[in-house]
N, C-alpha and C. Protein backbone atom coordinates (compact mmCIF):
# COMPACT_ATOMS: atom_id res chain seq x y z
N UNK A 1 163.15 88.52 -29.17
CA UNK A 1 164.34 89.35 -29.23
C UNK A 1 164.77 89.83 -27.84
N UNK A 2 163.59 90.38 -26.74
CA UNK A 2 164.17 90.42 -25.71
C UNK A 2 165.07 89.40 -24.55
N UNK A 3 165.19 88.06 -25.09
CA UNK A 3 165.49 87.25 -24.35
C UNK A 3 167.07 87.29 -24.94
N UNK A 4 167.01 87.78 -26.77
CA UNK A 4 168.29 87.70 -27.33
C UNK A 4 169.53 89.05 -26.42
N UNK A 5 168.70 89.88 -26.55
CA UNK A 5 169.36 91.07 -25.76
C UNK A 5 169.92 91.07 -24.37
N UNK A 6 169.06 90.24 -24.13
CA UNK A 6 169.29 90.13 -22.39
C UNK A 6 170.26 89.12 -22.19
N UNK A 7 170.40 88.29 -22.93
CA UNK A 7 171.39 87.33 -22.67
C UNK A 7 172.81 88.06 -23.09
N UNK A 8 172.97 88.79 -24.51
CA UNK A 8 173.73 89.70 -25.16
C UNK A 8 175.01 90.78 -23.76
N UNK A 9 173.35 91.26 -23.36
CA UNK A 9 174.31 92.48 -21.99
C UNK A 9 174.24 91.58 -21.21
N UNK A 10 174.32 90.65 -20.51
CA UNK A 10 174.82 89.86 -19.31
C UNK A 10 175.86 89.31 -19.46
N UNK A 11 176.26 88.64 -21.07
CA UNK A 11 177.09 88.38 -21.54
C UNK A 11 178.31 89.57 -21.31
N UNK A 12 178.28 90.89 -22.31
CA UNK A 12 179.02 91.88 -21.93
C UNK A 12 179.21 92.46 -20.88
N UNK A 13 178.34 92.22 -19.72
CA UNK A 13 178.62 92.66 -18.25
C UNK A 13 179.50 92.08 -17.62
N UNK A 14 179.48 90.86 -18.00
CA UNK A 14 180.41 89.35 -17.46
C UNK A 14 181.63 89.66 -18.33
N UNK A 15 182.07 90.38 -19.26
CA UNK A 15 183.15 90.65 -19.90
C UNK A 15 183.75 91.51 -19.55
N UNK A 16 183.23 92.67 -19.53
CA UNK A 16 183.54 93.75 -18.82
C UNK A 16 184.51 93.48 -17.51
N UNK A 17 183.41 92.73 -16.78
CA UNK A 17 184.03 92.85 -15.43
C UNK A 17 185.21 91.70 -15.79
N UNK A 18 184.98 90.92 -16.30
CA UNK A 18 186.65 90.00 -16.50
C UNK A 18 187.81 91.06 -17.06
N UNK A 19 187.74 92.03 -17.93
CA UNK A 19 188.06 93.03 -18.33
C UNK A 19 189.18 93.44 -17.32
N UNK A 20 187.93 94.34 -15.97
CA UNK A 20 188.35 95.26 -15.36
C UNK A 20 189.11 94.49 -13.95
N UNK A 21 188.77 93.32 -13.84
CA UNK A 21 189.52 92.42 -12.80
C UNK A 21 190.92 92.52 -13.46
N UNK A 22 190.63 91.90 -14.41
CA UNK A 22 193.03 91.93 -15.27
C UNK A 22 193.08 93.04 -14.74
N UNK A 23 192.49 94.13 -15.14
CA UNK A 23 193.50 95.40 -14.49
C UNK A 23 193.92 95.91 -13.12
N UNK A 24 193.36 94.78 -12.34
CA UNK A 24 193.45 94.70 -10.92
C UNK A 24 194.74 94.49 -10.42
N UNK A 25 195.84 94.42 -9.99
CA UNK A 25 197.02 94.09 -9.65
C UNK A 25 196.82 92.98 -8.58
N UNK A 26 196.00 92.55 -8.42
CA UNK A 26 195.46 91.50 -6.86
C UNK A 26 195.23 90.38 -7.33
N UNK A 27 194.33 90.93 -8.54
CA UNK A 27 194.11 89.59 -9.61
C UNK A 27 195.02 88.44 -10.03
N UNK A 28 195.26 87.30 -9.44
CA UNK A 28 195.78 86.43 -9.93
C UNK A 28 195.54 86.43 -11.50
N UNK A 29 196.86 85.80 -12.00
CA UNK A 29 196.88 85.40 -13.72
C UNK A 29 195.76 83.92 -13.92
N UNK A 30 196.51 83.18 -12.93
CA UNK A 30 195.54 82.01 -12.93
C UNK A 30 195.25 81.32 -11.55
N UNK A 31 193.86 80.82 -11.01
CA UNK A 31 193.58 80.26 -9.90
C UNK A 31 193.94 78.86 -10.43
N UNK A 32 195.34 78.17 -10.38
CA UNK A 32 195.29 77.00 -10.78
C UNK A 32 194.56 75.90 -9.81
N UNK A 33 194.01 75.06 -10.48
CA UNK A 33 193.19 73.93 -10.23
C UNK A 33 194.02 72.37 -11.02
N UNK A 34 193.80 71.60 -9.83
CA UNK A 34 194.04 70.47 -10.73
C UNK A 34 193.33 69.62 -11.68
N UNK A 35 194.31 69.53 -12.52
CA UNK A 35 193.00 68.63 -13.98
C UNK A 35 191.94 68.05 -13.64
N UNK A 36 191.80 66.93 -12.53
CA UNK A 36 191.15 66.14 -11.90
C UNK A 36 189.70 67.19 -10.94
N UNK A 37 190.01 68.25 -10.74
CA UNK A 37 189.50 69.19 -9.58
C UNK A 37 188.71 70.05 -11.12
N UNK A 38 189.32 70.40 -12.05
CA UNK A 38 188.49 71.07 -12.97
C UNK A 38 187.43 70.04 -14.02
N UNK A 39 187.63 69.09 -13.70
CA UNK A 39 187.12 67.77 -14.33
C UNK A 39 185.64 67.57 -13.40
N UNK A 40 186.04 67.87 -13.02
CA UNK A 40 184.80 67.98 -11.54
C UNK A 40 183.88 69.32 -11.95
N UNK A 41 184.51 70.11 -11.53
CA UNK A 41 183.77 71.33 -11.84
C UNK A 41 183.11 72.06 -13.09
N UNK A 42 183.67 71.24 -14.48
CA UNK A 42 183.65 71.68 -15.49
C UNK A 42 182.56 70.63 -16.18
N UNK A 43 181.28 70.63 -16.53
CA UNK A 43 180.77 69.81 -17.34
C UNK A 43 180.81 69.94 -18.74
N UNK A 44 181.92 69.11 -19.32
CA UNK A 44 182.29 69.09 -21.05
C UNK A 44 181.53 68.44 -21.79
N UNK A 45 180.44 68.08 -21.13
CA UNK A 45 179.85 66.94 -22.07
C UNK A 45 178.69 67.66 -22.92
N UNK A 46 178.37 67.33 -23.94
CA UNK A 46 177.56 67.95 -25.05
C UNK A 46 175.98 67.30 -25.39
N UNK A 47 175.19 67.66 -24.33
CA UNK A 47 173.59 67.72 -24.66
C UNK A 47 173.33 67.34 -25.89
N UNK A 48 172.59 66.22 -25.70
CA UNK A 48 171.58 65.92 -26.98
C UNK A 48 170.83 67.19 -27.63
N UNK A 49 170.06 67.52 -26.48
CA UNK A 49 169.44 68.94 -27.41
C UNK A 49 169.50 70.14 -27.07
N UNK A 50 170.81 70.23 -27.19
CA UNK A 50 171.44 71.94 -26.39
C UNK A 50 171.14 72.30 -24.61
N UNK A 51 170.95 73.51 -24.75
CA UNK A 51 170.74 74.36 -23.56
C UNK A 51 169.85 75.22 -23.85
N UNK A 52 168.84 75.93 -23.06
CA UNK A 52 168.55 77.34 -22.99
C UNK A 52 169.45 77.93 -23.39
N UNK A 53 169.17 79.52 -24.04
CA UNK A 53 170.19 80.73 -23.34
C UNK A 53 170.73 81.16 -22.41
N UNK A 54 170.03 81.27 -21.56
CA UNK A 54 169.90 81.61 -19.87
C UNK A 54 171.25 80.66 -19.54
N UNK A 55 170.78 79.22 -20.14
CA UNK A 55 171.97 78.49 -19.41
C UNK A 55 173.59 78.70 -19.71
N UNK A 56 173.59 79.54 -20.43
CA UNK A 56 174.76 79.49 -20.91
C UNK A 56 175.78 80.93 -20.22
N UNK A 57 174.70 81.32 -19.51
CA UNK A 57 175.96 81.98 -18.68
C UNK A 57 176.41 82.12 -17.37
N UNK A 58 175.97 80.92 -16.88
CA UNK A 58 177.24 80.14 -15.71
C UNK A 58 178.08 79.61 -16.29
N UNK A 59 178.21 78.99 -17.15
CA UNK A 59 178.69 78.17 -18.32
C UNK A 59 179.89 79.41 -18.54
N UNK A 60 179.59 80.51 -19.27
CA UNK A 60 180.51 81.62 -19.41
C UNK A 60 181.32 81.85 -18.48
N UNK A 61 180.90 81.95 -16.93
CA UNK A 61 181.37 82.56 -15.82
C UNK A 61 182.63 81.61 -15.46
N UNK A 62 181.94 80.00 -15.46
CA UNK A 62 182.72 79.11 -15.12
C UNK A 62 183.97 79.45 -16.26
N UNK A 63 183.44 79.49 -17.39
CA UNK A 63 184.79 78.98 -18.63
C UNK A 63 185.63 80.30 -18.26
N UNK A 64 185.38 81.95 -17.70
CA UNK A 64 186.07 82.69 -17.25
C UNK A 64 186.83 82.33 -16.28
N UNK A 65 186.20 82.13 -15.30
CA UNK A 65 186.88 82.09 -13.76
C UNK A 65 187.79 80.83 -13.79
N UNK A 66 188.15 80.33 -14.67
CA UNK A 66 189.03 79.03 -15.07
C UNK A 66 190.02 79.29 -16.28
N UNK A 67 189.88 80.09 -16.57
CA UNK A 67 190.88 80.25 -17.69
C UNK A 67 192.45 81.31 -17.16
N UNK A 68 193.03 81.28 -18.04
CA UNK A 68 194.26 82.10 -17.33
C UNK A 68 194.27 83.14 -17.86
N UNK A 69 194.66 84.26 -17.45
CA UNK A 69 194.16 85.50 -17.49
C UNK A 69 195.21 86.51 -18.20
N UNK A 70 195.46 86.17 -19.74
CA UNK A 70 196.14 86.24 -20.55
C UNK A 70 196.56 87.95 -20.75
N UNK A 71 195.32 88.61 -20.44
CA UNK A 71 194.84 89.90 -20.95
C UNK A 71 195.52 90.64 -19.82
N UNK A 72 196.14 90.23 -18.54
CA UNK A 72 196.67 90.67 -17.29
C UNK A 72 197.81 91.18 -17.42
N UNK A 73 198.12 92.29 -16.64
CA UNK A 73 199.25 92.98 -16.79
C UNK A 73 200.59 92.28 -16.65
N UNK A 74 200.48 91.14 -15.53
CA UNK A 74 201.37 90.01 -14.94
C UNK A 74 201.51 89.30 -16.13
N UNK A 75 200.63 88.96 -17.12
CA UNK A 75 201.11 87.25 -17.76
C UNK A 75 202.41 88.06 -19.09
N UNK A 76 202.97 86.62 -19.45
CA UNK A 76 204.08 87.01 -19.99
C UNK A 76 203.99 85.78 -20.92
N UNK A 77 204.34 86.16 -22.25
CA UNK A 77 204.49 84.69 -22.64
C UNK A 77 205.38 85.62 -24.01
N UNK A 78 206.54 84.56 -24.00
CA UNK A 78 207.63 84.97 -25.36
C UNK A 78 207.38 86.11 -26.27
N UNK A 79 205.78 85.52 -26.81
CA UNK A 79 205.74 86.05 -27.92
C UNK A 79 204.37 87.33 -27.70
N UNK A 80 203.54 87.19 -27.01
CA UNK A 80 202.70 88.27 -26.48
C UNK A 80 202.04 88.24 -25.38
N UNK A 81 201.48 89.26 -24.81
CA UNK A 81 201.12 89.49 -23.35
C UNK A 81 199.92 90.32 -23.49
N UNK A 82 199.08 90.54 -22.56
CA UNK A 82 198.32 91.88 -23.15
C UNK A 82 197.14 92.07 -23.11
N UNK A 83 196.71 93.07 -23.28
CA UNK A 83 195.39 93.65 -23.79
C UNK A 83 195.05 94.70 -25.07
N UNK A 84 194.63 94.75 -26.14
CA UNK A 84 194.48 95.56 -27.32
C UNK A 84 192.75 95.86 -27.20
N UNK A 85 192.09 96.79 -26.86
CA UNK A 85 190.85 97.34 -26.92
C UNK A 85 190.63 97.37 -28.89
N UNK A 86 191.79 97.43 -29.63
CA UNK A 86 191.36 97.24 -31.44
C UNK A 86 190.74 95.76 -31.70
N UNK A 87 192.03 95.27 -31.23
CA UNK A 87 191.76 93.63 -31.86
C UNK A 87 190.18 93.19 -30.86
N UNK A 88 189.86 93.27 -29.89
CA UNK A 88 188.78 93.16 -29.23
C UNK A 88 187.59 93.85 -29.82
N UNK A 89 187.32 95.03 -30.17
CA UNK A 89 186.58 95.66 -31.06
C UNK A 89 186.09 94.75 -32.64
N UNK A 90 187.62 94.77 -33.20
CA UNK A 90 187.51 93.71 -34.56
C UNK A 90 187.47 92.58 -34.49
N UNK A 91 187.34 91.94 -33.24
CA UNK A 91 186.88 90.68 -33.27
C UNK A 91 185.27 90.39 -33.02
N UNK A 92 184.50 91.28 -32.12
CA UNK A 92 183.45 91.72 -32.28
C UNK A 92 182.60 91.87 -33.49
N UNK A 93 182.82 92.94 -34.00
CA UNK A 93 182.66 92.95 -35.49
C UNK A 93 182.69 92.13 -36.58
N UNK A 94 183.67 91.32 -36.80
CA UNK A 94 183.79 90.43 -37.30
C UNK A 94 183.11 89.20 -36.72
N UNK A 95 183.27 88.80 -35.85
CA UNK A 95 181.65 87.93 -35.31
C UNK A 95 180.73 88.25 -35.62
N UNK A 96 180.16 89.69 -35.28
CA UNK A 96 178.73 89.76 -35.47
C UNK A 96 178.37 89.85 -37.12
N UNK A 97 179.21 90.13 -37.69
CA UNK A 97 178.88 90.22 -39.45
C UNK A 97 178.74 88.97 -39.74
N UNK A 98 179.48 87.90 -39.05
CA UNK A 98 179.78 86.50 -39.82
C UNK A 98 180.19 86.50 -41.10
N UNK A 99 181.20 87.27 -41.25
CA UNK A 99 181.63 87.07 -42.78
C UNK A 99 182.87 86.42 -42.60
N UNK A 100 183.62 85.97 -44.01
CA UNK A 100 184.83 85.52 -43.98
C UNK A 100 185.40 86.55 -44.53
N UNK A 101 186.87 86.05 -44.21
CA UNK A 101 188.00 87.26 -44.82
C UNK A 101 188.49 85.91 -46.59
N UNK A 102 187.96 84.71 -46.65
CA UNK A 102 188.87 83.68 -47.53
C UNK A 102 188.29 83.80 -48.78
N UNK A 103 187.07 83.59 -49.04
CA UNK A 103 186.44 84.42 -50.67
C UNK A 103 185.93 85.46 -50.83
N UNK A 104 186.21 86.01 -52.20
CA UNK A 104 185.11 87.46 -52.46
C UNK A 104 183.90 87.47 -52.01
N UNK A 105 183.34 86.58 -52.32
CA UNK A 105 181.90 86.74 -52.33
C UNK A 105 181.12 86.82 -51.04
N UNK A 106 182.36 86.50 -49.72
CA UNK A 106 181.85 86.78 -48.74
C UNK A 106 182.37 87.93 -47.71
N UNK A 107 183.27 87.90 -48.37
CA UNK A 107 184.48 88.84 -47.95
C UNK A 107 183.73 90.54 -47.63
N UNK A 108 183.92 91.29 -46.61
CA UNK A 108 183.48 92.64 -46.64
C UNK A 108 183.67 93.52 -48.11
């Protein structure tokens, strides 16, 4: 269990701080890269027999520091922009229960 935990808060530390960077005004929305240049940097390919834990959070850092930074005060898109501390909470929650919202029987 301690290895589960520890991976858990490194995980949320690494969130956090992606978090508190959007609220940065310095913060680029996105460090664009070219397809070819993230193709490089990005290993997509899927292990015969997984990963460690441990390994999986460069893996995180990378899939952060590459993504566009939706949650930023700057990004804009038609239909939403943003950050909601609810829906982030209830998405949490709802992960960690693993339930569905589609039948009773699993349903909260």
């Amino acid at each position: 269990m301690i290895e589960f935990e520890k991976i858990i808060n490194l995980t949320v530390d690494k969130l956090l701080n992606y978090l508190q960077e959007n609220q940065n005004t310095d913060t680029k929305v996105i460090d664009y890269k070219s397809p070819q240049t993230l193709k490089e940097k990005l290993d997509l390919s899927l292990p015969e027999n997984g990963v460690p834990l441990a390994d999986l959070i460069p893996i995180i850092e990378s899939y952060l520091d590459h993504s566009v930074r939706t949650s930023s005060h700057k990004f804009f898109n038609q239909l939403w922009g943003g950050f909601e501390i609810t829906g982030l909470l209830a998405e949490m929650v709802t992960s960690t229960a693993n339930t569905s919202m589609y039948t009773y029987e699993v349903a909260p």
